[in-house]
N, C-alpha and C. Protein backbone atom coordinates (compact mmCIF):
# COMPACT_ATOMS: atom_id res chain seq x y z
N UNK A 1 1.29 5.19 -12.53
CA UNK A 1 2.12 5.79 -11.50
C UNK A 1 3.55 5.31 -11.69
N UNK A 2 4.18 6.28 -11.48
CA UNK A 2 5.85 5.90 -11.34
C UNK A 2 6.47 6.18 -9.88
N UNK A 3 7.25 4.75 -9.37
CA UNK A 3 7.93 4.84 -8.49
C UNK A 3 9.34 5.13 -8.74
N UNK A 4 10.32 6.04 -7.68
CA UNK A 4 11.17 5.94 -7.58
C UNK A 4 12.40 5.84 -6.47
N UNK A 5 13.05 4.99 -6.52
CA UNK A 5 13.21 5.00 -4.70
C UNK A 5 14.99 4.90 -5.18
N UNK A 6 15.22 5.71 -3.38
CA UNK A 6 17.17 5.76 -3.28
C UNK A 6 17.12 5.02 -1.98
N UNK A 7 17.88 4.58 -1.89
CA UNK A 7 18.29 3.95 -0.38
C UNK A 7 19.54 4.42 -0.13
N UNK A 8 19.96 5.03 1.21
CA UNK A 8 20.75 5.08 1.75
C UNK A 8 21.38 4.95 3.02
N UNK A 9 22.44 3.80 3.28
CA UNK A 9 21.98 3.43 4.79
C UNK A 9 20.46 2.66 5.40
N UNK A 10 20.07 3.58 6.61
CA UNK A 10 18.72 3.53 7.20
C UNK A 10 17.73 4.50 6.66
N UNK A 11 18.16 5.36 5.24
CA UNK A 11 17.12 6.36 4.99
C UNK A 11 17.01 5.68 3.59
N UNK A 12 15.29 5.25 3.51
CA UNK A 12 14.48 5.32 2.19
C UNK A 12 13.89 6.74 1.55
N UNK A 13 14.09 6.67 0.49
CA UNK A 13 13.13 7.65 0.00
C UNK A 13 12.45 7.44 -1.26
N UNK A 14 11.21 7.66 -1.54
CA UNK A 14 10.41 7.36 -2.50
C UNK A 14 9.57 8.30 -3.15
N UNK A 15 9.99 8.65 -4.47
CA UNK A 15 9.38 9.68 -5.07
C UNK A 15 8.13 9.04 -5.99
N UNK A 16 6.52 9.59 -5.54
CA UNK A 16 5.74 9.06 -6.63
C UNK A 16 5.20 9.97 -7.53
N UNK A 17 4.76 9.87 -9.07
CA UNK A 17 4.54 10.72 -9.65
C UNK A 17 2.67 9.67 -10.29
N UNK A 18 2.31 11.07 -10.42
CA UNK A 18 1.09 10.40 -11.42
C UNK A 18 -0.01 9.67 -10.36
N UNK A 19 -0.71 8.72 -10.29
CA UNK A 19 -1.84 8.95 -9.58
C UNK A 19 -1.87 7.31 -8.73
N UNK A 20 -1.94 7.60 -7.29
CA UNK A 20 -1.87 6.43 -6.85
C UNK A 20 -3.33 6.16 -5.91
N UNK A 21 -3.96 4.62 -7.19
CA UNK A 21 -5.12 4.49 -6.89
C UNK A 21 -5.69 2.97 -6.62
N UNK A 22 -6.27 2.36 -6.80
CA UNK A 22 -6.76 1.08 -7.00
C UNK A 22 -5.78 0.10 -7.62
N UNK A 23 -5.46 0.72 -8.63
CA UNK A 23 -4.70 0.13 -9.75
C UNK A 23 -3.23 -0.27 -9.30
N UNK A 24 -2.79 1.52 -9.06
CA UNK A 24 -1.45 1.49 -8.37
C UNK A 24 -0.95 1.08 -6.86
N UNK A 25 -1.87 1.31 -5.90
CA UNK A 25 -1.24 1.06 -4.83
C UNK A 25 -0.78 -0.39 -4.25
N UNK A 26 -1.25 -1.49 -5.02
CA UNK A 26 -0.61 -2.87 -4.55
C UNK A 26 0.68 -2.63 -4.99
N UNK A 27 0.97 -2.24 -6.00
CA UNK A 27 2.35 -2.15 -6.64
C UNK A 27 3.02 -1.40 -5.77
N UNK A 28 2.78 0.04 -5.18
CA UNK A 28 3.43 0.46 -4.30
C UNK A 28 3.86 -0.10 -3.22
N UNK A 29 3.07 -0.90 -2.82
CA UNK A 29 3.17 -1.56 -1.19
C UNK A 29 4.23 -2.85 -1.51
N UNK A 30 3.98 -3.55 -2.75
CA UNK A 30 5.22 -4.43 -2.64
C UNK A 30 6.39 -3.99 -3.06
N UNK A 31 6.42 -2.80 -3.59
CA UNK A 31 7.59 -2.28 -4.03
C UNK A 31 8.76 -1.82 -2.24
N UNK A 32 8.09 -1.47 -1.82
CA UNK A 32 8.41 -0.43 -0.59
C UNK A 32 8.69 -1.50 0.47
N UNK A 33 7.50 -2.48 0.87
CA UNK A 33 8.03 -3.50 1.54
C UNK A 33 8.80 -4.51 1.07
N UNK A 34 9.42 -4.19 0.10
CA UNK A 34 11.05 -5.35 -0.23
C UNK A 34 11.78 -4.56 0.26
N UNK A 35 11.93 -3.19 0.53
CA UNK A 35 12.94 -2.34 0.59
C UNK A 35 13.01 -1.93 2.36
N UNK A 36 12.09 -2.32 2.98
CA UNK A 36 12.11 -1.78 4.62
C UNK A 36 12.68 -2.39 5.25
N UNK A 37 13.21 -3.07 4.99
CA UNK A 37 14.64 -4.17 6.15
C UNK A 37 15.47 -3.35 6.83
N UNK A 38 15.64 -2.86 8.10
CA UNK A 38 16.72 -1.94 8.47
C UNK A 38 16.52 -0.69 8.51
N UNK A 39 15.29 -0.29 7.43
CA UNK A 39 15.21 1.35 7.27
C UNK A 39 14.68 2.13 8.20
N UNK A 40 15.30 3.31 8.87
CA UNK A 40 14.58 3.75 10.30
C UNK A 40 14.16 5.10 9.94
N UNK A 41 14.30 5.67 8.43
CA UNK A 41 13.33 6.77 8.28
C UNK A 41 12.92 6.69 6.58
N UNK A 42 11.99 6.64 6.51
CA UNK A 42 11.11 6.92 5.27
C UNK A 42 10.52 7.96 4.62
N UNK A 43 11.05 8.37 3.74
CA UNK A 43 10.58 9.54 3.21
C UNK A 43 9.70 9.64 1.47
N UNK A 44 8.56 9.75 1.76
CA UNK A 44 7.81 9.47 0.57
C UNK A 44 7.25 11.16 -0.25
N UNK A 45 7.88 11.02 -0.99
CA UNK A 45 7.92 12.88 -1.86
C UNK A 45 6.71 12.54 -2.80
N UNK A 46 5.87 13.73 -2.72
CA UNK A 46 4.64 13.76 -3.51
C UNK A 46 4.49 14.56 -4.33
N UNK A 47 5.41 15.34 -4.51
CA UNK A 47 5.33 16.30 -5.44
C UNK A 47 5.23 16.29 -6.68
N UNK A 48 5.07 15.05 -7.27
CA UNK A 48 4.75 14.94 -8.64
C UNK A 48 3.10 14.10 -8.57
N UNK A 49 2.48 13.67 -7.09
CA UNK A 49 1.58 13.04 -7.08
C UNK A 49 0.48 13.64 -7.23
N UNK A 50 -0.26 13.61 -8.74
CA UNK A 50 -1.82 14.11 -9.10
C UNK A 50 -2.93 14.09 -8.31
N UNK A 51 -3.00 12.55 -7.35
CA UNK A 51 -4.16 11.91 -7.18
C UNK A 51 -4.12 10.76 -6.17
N UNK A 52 -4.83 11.08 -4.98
CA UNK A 52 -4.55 10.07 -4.43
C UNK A 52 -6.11 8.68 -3.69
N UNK A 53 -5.91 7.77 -3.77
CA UNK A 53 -7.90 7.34 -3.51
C UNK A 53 -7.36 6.86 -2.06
N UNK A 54 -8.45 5.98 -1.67
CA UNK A 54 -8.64 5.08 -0.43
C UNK A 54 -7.45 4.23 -0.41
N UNK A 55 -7.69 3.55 -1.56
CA UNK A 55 -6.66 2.52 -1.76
C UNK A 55 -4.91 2.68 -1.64
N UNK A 56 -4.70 4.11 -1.71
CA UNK A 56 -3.28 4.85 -1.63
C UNK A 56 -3.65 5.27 -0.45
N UNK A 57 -4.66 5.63 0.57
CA UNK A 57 -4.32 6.50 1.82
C UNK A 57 -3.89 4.81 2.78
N UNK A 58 -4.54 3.59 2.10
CA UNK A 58 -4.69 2.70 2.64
C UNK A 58 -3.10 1.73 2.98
N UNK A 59 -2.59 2.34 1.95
CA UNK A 59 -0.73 1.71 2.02
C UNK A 59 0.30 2.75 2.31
N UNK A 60 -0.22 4.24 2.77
CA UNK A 60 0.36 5.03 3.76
C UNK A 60 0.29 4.96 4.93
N UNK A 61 -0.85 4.34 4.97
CA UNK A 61 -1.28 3.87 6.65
C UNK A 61 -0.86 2.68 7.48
N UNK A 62 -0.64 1.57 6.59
CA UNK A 62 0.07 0.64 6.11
C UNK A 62 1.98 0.89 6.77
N UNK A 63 2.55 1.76 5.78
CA UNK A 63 3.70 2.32 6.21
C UNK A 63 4.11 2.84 7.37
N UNK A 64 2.88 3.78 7.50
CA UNK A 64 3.14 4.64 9.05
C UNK A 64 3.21 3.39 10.20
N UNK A 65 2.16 2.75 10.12
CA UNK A 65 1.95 1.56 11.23
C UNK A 65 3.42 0.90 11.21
N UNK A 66 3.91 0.61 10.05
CA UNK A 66 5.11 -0.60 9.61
C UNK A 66 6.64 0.34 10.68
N UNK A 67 6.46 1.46 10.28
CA UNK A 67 7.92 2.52 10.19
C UNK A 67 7.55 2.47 11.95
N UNK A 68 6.66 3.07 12.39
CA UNK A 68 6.39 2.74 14.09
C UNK A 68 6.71 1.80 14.95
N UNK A 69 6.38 0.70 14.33
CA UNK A 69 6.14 -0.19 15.04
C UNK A 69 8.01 -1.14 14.97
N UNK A 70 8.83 -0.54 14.09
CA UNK A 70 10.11 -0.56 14.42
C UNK A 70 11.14 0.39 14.25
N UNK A 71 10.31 1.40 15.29
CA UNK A 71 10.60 2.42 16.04
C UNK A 71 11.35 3.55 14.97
N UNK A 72 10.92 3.14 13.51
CA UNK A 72 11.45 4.41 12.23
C UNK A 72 10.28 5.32 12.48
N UNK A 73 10.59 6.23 11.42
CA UNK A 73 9.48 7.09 11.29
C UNK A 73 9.16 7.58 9.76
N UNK A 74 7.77 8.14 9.31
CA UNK A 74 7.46 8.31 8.14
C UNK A 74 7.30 9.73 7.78
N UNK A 75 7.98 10.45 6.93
CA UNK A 75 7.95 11.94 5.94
C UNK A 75 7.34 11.60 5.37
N UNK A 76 6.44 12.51 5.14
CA UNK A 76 5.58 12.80 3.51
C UNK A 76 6.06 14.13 2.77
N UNK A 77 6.97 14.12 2.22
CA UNK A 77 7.30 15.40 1.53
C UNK A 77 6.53 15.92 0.45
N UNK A 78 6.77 17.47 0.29
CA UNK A 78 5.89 17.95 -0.77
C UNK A 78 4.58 17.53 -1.22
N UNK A 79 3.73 17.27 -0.82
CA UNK A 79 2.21 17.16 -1.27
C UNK A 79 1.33 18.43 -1.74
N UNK A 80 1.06 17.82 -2.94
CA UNK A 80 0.47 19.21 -4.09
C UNK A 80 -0.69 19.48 -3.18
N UNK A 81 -1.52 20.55 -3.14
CA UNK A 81 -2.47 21.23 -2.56
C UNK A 81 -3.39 20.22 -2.16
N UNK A 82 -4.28 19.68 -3.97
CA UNK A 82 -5.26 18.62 -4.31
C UNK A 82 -4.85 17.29 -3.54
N UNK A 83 -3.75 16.88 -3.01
CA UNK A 83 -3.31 15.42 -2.47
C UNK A 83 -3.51 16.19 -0.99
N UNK A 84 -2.96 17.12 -0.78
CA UNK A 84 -3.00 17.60 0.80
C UNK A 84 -4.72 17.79 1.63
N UNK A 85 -5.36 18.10 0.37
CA UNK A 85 -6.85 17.78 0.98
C UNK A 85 -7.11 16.83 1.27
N UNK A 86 -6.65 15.88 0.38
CA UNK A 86 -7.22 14.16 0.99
C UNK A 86 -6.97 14.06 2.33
N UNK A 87 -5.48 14.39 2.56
CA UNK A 87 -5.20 14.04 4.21
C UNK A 87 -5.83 14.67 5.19
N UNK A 88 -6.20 15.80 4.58
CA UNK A 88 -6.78 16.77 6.07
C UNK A 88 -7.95 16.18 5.94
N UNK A 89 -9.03 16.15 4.44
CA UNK A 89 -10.37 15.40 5.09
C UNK A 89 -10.26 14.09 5.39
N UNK A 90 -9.56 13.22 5.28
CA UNK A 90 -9.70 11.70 5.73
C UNK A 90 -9.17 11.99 7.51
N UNK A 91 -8.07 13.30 7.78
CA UNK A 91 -8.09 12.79 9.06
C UNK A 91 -6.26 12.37 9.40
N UNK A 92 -6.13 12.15 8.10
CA UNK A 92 -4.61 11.67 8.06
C UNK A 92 -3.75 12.77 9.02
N UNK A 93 -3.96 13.69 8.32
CA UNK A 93 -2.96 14.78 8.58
C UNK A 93 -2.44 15.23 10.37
N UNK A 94 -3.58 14.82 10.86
CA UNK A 94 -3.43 15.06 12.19
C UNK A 94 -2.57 13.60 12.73
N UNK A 95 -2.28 12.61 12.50
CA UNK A 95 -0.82 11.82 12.62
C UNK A 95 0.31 11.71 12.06
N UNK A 96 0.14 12.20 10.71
CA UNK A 96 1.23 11.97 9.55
C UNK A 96 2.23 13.06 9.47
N UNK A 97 3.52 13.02 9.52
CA UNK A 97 4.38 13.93 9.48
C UNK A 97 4.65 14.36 7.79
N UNK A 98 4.42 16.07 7.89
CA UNK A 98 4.45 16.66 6.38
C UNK A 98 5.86 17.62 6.49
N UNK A 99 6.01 17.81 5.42
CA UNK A 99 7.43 18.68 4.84
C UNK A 99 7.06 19.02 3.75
N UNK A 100 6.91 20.83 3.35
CA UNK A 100 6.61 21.47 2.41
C UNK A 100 8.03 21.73 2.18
């Protein structure tokens, strides 16, 4: 998986490509939490994301809780069809804010 992140101000944004799983998602989560100091909206673009497991719904959930709980909020932009099922069957989708 490849991360890529802009900061600007209070807006993060993080583009992932390629497949975030077991492997990848610790890396994501420390990548993202060095970067949340201050940030009051988060925007995580999926449009290059293949694949997503437990272990990746597990450090979105992670985020959402983090971005809430100091009073930011979390985008999920662009999610390919195959990633957008995960959320609707896990359940996600009905809390998580999407942008096609």
């Amino acid at each position: 998986m490849e991360i890529f992140k802009a900061k600007d101000n209070d807006l993060l944004k993080v583009s992932l490509s390629g497949r975030l799983d077991t492997n990848s998602a610790p890396e994501l989560e420390k990548s993202i939490k060095d970067e949340l100091e201050g940030v009051k909206k988060l925007v995580l673009n999926l449009f290059n994301l293949d694949y997503i497991s437990s272990a990746g719904l597990r450090v979105i959930l992670m985020l959402h809780k983090s971005m809430k709980a100091s009073g930011g909020s979390l985008l999920i932009s662009h999610p390919k069809d195959e990633v957008m099922e995960v959320f609707d069957m896990t359940g996600f989708s009905s809390f998580l804010v999407f942008e096609e």
